[in-house]
PDB file of N, CA and C in Angstrom:
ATOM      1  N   UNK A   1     -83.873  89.491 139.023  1.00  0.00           N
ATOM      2  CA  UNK A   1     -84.702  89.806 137.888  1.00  0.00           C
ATOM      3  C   UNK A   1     -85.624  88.628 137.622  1.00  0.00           C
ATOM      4  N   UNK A   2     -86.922  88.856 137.603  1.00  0.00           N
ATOM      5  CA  UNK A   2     -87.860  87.637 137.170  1.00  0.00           C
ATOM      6  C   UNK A   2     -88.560  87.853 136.067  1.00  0.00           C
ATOM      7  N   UNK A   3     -88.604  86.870 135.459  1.00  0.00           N
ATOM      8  CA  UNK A   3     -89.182  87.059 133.949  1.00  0.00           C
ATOM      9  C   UNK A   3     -90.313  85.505 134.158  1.00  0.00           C
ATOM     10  N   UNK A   4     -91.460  86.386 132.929  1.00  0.00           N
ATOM     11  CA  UNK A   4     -92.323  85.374 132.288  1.00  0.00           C
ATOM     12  C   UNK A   4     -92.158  84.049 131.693  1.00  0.00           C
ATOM     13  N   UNK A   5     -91.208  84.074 131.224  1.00  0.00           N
ATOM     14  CA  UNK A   5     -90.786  83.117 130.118  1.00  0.00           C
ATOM     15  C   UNK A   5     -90.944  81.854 130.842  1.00  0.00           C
ATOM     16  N   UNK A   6     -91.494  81.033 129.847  1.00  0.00           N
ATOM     17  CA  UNK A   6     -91.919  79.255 130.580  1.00  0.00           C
ATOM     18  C   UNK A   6     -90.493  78.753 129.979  1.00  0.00           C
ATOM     19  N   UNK A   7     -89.728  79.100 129.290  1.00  0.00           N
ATOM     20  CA  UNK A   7     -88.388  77.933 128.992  1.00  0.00           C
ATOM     21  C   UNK A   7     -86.944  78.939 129.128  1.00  0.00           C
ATOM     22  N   UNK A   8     -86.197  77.945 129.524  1.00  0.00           N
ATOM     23  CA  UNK A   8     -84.715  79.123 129.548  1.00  0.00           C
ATOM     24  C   UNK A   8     -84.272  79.455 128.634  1.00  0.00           C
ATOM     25  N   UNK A   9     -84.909  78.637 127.406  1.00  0.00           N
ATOM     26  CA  UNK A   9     -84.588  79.754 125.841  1.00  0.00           C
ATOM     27  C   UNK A   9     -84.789  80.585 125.674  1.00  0.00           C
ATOM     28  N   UNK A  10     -86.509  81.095 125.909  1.00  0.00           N
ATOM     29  CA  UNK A  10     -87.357  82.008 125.693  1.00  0.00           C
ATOM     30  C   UNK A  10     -86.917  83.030 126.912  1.00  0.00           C
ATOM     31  N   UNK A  11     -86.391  82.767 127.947  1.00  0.00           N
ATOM     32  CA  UNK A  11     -85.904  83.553 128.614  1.00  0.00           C
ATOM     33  C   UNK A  11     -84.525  84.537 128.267  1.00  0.00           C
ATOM     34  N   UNK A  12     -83.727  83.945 127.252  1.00  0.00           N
ATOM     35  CA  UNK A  12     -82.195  83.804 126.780  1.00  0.00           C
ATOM     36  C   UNK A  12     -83.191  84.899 126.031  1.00  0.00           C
ATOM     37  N   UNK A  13     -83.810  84.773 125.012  1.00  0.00           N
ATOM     38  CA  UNK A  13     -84.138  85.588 123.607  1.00  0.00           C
ATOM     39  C   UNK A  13     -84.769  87.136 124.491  1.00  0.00           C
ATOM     40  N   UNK A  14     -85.551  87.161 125.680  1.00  0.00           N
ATOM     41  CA  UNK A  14     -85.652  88.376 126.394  1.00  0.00           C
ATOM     42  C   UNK A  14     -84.859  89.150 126.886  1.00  0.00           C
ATOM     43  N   UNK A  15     -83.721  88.765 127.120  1.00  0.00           N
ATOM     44  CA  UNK A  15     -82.665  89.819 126.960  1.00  0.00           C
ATOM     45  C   UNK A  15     -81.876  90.402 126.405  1.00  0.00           C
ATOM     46  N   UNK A  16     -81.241  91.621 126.885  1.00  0.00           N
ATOM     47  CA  UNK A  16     -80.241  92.133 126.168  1.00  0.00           C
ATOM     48  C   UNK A  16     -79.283  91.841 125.683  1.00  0.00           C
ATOM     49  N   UNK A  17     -78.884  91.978 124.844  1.00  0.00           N
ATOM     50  CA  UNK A  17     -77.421  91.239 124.234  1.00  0.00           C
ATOM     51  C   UNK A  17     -76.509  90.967 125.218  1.00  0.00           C
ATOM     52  N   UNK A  18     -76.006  92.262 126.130  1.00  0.00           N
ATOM     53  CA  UNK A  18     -74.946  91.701 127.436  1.00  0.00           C
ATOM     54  C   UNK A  18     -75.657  91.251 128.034  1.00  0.00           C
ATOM     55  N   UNK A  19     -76.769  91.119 128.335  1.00  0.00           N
ATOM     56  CA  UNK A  19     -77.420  90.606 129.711  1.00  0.00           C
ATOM     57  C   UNK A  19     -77.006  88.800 128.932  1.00  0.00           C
ATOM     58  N   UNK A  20     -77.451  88.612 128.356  1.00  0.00           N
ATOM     59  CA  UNK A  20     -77.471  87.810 127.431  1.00  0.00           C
ATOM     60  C   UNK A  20     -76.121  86.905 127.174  1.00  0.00           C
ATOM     61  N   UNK A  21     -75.403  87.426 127.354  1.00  0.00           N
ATOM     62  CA  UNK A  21     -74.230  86.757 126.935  1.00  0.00           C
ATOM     63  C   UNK A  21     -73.689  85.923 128.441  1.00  0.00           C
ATOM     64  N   UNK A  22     -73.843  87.545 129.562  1.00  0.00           N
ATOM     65  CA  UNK A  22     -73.564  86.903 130.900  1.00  0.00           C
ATOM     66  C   UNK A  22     -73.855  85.885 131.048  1.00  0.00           C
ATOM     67  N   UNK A  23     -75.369  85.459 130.940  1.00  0.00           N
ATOM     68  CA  UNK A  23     -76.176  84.842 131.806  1.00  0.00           C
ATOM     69  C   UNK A  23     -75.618  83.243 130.959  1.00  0.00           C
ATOM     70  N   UNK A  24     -75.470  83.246 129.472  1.00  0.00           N
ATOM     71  CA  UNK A  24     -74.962  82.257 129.107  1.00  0.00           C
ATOM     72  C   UNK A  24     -73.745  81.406 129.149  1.00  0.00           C
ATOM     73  N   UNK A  25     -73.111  82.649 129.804  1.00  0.00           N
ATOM     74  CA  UNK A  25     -71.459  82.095 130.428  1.00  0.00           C
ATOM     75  C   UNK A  25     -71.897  81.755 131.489  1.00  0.00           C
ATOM     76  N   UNK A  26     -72.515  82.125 132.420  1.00  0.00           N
ATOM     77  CA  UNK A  26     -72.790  81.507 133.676  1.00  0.00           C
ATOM     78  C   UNK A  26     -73.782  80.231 133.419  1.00  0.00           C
ATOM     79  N   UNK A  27     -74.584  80.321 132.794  1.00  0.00           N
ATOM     80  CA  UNK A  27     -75.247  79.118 132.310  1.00  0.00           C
ATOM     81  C   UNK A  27     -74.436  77.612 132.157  1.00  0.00           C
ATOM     82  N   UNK A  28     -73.174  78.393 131.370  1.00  0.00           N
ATOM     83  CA  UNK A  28     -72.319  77.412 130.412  1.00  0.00           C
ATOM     84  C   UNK A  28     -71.379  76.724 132.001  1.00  0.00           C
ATOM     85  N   UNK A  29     -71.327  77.439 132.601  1.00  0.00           N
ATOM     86  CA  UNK A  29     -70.190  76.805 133.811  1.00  0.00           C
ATOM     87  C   UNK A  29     -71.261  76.046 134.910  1.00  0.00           C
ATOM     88  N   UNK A  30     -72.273  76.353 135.077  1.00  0.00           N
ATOM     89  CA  UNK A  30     -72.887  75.399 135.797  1.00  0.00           C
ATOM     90  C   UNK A  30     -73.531  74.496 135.181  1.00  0.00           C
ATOM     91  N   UNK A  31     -73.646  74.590 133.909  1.00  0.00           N
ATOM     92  CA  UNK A  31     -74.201  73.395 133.395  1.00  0.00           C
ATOM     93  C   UNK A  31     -72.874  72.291 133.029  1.00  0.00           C
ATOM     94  N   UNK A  32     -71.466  72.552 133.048  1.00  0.00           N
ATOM     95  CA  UNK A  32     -70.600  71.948 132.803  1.00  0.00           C
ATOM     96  C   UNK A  32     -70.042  71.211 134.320  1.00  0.00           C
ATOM     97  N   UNK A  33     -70.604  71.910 135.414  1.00  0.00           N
ATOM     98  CA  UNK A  33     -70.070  71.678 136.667  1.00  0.00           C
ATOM     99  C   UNK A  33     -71.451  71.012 137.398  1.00  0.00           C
ATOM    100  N   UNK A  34     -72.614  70.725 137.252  1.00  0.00           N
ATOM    101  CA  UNK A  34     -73.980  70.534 138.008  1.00  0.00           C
ATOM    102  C   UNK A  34     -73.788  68.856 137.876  1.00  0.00           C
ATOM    103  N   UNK A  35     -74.330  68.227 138.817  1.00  0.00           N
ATOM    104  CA  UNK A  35     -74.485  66.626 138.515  1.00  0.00           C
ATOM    105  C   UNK A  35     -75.484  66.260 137.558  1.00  0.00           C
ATOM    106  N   UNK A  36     -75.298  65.509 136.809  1.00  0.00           N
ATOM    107  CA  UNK A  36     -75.901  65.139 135.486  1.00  0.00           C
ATOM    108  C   UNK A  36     -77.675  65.097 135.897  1.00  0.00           C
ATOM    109  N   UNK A  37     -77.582  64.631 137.068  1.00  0.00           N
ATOM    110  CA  UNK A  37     -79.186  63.892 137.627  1.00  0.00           C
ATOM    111  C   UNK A  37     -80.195  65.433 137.780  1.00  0.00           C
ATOM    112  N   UNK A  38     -79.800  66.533 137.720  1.00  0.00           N
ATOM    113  CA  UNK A  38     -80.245  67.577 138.409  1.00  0.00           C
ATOM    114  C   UNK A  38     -80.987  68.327 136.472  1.00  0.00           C
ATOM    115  N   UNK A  39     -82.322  68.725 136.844  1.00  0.00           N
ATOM    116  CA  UNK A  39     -82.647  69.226 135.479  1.00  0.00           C
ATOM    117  C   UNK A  39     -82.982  70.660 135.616  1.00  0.00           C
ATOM    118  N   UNK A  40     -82.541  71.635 134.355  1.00  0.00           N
ATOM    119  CA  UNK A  40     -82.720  72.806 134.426  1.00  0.00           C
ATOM    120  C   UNK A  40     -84.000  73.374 133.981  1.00  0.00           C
ATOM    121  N   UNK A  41     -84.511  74.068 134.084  1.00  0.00           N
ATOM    122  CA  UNK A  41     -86.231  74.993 134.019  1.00  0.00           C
ATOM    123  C   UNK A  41     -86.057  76.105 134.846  1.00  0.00           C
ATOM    124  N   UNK A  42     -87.266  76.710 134.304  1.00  0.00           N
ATOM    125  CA  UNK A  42     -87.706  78.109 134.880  1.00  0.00           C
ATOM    126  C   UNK A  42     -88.943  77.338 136.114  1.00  0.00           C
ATOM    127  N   UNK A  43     -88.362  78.155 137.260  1.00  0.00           N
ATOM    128  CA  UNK A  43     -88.682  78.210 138.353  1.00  0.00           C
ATOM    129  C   UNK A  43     -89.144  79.799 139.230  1.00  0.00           C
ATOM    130  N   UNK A  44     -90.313  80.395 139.105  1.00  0.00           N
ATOM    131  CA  UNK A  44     -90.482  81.780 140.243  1.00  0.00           C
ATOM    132  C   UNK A  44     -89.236  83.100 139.537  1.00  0.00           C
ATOM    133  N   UNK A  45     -89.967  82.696 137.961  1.00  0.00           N
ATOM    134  CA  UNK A  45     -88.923  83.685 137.302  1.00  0.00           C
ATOM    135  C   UNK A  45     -87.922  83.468 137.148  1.00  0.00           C
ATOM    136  N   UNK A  46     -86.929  82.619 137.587  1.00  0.00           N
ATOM    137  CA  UNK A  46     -85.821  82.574 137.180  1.00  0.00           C
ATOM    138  C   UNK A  46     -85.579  81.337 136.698  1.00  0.00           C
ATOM    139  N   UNK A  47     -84.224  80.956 136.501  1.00  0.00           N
ATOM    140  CA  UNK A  47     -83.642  79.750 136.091  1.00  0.00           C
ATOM    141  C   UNK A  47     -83.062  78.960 137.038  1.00  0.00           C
ATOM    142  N   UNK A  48     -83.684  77.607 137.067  1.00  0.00           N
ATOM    143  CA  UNK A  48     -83.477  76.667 138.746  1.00  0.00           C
ATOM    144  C   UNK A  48     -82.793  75.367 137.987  1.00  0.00           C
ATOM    145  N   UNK A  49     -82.464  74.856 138.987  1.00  0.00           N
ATOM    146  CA  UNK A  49     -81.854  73.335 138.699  1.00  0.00           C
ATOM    147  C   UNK A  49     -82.794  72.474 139.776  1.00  0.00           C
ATOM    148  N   UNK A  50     -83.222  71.510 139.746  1.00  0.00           N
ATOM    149  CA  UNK A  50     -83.851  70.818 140.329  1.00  0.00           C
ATOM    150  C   UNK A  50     -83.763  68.870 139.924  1.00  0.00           C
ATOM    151  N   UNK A  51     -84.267  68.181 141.117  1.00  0.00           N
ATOM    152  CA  UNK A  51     -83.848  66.698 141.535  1.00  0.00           C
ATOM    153  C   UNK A  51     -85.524  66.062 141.271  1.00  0.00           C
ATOM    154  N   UNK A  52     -85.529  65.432 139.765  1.00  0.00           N
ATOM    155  CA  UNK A  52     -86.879  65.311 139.484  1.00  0.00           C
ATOM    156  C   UNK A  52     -87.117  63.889 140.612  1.00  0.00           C
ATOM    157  N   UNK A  53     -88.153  63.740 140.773  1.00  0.00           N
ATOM    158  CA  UNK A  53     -89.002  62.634 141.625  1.00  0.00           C
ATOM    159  C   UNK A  53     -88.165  61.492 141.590  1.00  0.00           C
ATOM    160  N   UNK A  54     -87.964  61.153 140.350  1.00  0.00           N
ATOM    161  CA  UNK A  54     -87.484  59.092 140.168  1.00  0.00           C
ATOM    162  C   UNK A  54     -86.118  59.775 140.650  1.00  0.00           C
ATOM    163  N   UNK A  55     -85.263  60.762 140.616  1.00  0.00           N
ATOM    164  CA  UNK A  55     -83.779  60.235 141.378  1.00  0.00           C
ATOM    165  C   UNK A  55     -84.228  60.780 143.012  1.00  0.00           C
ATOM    166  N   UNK A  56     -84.964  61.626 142.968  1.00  0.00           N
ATOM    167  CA  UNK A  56     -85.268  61.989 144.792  1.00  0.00           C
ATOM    168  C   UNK A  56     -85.218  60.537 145.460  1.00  0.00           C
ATOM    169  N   UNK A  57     -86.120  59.565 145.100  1.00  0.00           N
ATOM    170  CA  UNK A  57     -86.293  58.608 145.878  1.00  0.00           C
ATOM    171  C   UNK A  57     -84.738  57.396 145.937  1.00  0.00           C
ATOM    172  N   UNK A  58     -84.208  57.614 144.953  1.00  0.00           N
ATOM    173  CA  UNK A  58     -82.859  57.209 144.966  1.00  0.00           C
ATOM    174  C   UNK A  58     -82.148  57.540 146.023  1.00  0.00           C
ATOM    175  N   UNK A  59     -82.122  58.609 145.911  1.00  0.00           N
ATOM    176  CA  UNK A  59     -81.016  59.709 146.543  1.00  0.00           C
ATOM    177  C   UNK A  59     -81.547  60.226 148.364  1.00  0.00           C
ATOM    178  N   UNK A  60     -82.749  59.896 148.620  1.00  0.00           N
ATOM    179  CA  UNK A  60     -82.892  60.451 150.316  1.00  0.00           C
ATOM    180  C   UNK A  60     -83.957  59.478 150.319  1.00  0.00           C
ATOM    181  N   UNK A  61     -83.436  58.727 151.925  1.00  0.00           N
ATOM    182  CA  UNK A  61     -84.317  57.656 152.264  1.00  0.00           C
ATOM    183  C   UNK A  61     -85.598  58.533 152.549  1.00  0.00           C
ATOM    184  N   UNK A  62     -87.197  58.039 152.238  1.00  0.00           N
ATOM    185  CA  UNK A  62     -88.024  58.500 152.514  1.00  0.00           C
ATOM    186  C   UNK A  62     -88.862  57.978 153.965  1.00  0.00           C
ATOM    187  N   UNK A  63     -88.224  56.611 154.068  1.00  0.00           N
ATOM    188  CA  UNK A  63     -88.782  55.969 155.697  1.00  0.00           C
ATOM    189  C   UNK A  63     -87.090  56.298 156.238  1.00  0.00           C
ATOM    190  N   UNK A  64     -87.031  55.944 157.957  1.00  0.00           N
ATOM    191  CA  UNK A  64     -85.767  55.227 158.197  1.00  0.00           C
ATOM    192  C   UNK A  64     -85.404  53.892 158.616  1.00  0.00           C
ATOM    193  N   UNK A  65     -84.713  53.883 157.770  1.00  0.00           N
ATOM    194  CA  UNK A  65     -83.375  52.364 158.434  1.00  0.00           C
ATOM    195  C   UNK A  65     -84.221  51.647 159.580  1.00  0.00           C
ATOM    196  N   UNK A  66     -84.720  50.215 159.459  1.00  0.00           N
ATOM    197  CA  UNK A  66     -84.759  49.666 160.078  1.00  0.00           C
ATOM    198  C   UNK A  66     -83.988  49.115 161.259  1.00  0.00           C
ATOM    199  N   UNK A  67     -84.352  49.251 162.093  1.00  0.00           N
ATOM    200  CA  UNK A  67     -82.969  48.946 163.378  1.00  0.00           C
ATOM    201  C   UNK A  67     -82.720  47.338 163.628  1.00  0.00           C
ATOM    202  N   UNK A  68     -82.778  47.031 162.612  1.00  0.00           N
ATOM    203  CA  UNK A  68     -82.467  45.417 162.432  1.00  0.00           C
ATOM    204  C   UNK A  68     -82.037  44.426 161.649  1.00  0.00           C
TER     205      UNK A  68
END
């Protein structure tokens, strides 16, 4: 299901009451289980988790390892 909505609130308030409730229990367990570094938004209609820029470069070498 893809929706308009630019925030996962405004997405929350477009649905149906059960749709609604699901999506917030499932919400509630991956947001209790996701690594802290990872931020949630609407992404291509839906609701994404994503690795903003300043920890990407933390987290995956962008050159490699010098062999020396």
């Amino acid at each position: 299901m893809q929706s308009d909505a630019a925030t996962v609130e405004a997405f929350l308030v477009s649905l149906t009451d059960d749709r609604r409730r699901a999506i917030a229990a499932l919400l509630d367990v991956i947001r209790k289980n996701i690594d802290a570094d990872f931020e949630e938004g609407m992404q291509s209609g839906a609701v994404g988790w994503f690795l903003p820029h300043s920890n990407v470069s933390e987290r995956l070498p962008l050159r490699p390892a010098s062999a020396g």
